[in-house]
PDB file of N, CA and C in Angstrom:
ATOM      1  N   UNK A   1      52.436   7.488  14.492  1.00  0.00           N
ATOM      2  CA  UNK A   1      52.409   6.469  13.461  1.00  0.00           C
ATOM      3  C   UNK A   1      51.235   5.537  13.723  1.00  0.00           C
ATOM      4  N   UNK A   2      50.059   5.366  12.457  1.00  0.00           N
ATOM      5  CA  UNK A   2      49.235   4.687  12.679  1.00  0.00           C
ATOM      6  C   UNK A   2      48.891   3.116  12.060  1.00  0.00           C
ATOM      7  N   UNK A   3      49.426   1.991  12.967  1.00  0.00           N
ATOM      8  CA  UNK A   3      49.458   1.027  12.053  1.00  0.00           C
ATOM      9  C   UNK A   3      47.796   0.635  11.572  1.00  0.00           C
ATOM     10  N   UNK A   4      47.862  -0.254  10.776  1.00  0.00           N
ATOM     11  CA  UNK A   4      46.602  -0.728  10.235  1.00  0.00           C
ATOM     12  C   UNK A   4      46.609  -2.604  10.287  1.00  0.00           C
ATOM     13  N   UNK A   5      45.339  -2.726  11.048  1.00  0.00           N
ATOM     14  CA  UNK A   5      45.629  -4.519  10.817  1.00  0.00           C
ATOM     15  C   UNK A   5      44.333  -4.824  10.181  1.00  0.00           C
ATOM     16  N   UNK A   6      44.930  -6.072   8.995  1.00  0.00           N
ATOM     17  CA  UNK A   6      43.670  -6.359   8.197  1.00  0.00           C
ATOM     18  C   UNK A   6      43.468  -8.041   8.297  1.00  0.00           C
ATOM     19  N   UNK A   7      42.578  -8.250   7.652  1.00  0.00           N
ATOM     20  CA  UNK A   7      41.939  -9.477   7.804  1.00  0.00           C
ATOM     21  C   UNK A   7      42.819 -10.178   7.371  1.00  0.00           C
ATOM     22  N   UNK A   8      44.019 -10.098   6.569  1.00  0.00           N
ATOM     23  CA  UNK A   8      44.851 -11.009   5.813  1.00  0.00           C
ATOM     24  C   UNK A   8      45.978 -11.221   6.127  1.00  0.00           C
ATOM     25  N   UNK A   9      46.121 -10.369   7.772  1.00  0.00           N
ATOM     26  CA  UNK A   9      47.624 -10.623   8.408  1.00  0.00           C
ATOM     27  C   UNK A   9      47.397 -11.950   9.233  1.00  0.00           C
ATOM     28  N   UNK A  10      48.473 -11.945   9.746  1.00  0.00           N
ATOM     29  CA  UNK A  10      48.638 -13.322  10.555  1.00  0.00           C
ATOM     30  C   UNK A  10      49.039 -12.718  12.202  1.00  0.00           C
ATOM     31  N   UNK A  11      48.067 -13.744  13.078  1.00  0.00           N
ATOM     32  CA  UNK A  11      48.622 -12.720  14.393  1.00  0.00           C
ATOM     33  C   UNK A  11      49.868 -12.817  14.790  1.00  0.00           C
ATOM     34  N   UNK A  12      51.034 -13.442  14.322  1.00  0.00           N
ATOM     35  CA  UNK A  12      52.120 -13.145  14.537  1.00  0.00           C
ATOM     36  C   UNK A  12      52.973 -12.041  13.863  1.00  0.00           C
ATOM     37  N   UNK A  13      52.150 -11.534  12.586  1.00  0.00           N
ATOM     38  CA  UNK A  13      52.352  -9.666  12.755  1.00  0.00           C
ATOM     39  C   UNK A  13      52.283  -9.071  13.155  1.00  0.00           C
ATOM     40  N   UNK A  14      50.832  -9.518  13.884  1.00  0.00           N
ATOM     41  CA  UNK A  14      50.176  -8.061  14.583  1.00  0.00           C
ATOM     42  C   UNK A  14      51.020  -8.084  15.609  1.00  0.00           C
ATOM     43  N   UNK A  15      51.293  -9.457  16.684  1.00  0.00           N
ATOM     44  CA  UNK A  15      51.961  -9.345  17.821  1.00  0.00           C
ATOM     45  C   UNK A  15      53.456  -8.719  17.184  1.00  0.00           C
ATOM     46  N   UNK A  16      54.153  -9.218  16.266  1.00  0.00           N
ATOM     47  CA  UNK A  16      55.402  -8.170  16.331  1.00  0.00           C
ATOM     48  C   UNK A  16      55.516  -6.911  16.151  1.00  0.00           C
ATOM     49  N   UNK A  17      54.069  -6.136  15.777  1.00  0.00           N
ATOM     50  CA  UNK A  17      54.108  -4.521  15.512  1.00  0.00           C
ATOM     51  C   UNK A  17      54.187  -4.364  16.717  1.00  0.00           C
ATOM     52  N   UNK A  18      53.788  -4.730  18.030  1.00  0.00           N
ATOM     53  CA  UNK A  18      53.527  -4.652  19.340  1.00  0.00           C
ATOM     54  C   UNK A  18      52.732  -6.099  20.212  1.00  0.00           C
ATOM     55  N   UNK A  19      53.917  -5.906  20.989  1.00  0.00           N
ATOM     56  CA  UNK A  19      52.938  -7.217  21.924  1.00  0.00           C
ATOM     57  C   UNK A  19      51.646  -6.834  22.619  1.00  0.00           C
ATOM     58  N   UNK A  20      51.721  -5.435  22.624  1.00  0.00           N
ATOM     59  CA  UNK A  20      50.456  -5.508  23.724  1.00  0.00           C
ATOM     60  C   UNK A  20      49.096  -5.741  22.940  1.00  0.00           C
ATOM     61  N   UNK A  21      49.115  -6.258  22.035  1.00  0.00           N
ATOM     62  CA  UNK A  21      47.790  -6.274  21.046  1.00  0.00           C
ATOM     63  C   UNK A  21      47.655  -8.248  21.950  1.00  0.00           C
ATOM     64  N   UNK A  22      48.137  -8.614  22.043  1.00  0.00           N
ATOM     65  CA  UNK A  22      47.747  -9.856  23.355  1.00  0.00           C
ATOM     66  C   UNK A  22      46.794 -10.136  23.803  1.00  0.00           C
ATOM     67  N   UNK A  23      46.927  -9.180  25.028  1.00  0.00           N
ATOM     68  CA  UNK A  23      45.546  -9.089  25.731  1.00  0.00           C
ATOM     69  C   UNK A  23      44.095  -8.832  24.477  1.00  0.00           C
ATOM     70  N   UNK A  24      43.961  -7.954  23.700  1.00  0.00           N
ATOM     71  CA  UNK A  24      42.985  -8.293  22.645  1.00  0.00           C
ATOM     72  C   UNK A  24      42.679  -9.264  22.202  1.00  0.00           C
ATOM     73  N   UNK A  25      43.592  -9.960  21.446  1.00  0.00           N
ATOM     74  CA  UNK A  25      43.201 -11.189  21.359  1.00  0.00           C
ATOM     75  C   UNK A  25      42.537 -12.355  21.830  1.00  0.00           C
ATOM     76  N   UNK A  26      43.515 -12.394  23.198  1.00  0.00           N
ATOM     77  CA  UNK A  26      43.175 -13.558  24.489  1.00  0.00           C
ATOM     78  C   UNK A  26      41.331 -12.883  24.915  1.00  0.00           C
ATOM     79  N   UNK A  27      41.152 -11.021  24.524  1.00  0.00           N
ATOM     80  CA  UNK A  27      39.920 -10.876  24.899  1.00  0.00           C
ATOM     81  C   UNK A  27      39.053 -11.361  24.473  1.00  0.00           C
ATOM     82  N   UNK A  28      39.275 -11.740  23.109  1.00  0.00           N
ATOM     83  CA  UNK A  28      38.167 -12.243  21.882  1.00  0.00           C
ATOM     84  C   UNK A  28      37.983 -13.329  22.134  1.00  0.00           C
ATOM     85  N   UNK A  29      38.919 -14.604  22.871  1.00  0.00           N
ATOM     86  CA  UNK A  29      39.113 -15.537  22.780  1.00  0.00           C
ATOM     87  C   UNK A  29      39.625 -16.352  22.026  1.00  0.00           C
ATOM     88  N   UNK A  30      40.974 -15.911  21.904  1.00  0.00           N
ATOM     89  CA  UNK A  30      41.797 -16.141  20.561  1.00  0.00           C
ATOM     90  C   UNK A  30      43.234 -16.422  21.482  1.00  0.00           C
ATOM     91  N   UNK A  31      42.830 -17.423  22.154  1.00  0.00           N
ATOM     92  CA  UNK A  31      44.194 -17.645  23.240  1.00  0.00           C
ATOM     93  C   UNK A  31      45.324 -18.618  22.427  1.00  0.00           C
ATOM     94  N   UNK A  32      45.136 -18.283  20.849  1.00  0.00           N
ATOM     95  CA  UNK A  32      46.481 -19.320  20.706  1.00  0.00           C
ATOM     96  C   UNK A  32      47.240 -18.031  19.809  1.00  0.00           C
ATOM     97  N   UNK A  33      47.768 -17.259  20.555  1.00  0.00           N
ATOM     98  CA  UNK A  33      48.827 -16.186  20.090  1.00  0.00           C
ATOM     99  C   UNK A  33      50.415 -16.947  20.256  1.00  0.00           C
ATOM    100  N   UNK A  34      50.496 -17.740  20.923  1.00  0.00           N
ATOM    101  CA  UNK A  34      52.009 -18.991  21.304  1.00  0.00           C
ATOM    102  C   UNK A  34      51.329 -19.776  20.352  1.00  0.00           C
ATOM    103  N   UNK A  35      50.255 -20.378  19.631  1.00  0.00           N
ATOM    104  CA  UNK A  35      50.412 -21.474  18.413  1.00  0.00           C
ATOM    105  C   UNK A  35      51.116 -21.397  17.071  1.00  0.00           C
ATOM    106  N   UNK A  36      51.886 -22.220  16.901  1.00  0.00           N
ATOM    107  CA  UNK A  36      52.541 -22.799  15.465  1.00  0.00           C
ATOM    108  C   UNK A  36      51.330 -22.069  14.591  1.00  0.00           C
ATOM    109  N   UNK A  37      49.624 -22.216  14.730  1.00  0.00           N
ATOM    110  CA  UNK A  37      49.524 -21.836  13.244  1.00  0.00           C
ATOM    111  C   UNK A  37      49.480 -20.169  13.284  1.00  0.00           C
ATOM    112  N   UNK A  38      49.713 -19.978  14.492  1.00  0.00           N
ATOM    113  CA  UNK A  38      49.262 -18.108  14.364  1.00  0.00           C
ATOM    114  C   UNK A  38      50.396 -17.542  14.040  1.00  0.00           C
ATOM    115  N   UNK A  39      50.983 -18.089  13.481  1.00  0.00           N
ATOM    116  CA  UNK A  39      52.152 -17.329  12.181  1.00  0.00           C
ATOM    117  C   UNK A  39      52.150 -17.870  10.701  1.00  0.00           C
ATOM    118  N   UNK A  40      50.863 -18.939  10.554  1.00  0.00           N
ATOM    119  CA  UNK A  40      50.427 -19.329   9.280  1.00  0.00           C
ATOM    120  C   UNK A  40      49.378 -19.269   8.520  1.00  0.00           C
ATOM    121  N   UNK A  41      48.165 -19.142   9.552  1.00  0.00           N
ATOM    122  CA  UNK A  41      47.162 -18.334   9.593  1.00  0.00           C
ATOM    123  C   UNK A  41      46.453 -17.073   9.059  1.00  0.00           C
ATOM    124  N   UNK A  42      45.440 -16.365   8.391  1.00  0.00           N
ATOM    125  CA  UNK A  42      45.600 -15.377   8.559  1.00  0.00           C
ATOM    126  C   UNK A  42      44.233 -14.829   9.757  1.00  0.00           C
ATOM    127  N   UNK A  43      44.223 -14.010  10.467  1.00  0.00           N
ATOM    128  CA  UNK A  43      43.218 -13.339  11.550  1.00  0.00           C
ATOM    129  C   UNK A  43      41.790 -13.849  11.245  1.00  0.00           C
ATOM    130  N   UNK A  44      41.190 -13.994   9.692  1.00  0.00           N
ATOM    131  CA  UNK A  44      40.298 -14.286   8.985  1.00  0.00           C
ATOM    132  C   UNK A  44      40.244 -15.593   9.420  1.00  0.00           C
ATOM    133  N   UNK A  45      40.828 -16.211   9.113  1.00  0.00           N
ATOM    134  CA  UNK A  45      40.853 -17.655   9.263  1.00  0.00           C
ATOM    135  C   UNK A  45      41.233 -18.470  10.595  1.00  0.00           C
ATOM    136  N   UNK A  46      41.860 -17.458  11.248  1.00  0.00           N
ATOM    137  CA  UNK A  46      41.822 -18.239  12.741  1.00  0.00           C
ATOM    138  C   UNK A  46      40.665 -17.754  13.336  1.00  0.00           C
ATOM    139  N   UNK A  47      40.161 -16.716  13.538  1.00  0.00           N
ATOM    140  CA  UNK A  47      38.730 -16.105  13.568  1.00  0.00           C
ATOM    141  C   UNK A  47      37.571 -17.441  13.243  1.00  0.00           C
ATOM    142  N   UNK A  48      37.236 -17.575  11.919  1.00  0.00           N
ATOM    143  CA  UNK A  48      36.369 -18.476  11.480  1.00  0.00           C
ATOM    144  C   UNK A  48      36.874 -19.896  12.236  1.00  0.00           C
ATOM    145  N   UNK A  49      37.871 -20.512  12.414  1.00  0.00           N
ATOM    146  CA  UNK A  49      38.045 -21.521  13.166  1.00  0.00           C
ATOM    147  C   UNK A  49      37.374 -21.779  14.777  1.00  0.00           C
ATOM    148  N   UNK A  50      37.192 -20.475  15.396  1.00  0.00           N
ATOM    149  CA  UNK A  50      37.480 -20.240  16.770  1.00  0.00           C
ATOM    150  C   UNK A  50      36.200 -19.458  16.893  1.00  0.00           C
ATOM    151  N   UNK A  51      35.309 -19.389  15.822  1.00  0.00           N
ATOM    152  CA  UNK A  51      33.828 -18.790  16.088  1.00  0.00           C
ATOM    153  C   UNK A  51      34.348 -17.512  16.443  1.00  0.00           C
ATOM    154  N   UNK A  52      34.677 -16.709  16.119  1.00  0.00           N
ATOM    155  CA  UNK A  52      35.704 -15.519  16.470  1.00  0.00           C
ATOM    156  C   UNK A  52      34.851 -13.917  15.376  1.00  0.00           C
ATOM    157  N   UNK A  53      34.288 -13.205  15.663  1.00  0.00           N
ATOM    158  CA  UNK A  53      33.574 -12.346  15.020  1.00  0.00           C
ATOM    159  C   UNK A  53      34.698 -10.867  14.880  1.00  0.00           C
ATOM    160  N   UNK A  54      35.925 -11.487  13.152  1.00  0.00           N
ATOM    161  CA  UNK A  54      36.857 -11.266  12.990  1.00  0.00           C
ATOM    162  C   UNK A  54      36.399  -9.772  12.945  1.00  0.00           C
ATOM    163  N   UNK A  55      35.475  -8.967  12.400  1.00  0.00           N
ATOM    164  CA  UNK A  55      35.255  -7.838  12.130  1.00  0.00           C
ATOM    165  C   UNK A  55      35.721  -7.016  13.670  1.00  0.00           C
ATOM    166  N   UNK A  56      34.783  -7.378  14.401  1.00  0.00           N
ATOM    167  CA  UNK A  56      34.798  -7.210  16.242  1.00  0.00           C
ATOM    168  C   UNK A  56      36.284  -7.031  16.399  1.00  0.00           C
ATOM    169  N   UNK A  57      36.899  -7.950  16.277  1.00  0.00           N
ATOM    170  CA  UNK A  57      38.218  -8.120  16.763  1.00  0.00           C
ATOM    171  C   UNK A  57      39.533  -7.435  15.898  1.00  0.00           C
ATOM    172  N   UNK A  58      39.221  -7.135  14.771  1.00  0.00           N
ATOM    173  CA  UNK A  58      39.617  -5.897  13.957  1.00  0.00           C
ATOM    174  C   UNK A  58      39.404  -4.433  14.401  1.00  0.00           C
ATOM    175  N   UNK A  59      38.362  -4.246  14.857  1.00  0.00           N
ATOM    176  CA  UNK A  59      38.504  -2.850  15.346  1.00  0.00           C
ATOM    177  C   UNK A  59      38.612  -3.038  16.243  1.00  0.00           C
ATOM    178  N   UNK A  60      38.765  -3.938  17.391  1.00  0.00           N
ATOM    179  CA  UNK A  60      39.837  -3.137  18.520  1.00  0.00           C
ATOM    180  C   UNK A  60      40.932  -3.007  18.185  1.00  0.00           C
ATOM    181  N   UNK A  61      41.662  -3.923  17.409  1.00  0.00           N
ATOM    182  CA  UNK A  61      42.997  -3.860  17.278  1.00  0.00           C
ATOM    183  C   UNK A  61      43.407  -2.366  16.446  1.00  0.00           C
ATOM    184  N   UNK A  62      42.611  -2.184  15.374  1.00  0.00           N
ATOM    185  CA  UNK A  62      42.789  -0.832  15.092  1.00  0.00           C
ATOM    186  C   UNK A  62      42.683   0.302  15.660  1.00  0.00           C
ATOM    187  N   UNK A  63      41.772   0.011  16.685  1.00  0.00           N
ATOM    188  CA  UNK A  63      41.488   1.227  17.704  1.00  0.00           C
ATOM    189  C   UNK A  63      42.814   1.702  18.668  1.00  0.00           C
ATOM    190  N   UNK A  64      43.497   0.586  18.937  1.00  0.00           N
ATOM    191  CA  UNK A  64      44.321   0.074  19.870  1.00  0.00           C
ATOM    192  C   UNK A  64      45.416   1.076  19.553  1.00  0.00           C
ATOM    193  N   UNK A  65      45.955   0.694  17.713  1.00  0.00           N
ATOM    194  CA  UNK A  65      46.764   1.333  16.967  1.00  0.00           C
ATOM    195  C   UNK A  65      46.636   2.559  16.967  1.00  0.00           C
ATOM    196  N   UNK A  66      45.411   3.248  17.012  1.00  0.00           N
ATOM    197  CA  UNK A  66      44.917   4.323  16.356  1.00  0.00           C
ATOM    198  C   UNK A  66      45.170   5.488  17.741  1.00  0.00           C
ATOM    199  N   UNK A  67      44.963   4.910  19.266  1.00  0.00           N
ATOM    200  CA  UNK A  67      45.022   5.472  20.198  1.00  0.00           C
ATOM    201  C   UNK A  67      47.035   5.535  20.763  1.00  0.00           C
ATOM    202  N   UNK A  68      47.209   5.237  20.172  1.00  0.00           N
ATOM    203  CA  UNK A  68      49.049   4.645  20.622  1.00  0.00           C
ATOM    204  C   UNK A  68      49.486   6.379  20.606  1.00  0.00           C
TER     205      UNK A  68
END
């Protein structure tokens, strides 16, 4: 089963398809996966907040999925 994560989820999706997508995040530098807004958020937009080069950080997470 291959999930898909897009620019318009919120990382508190991605973390409930699987936690281990975490460490990705925290890689990008996206250490607020425990913040209030990263379940209001979408990846796009916490990205652009956090100087975060959302594209980059989209394909690992898909890669991530894609290798499971």
């Amino acid at each position: 089963m291959s999930e898909k994560v897009t620019k318009d989820m919120t990382i508190a999706q991605v973390l409930m398809m699987d936690r281990g997508t975490a460490s990705i995040f925290m890689k990008h530098g996206m250490h607020c996966i425990g913040c209030p807004a990263s379940s209001g958020e979408s990846i796009e937009d916490a990205s652009a907040v956090h100087g975060i080069n959302a594209d980059n950080l989209l394909e690992d997470l898909n890669k991530y999925f894609a290798e499971k």
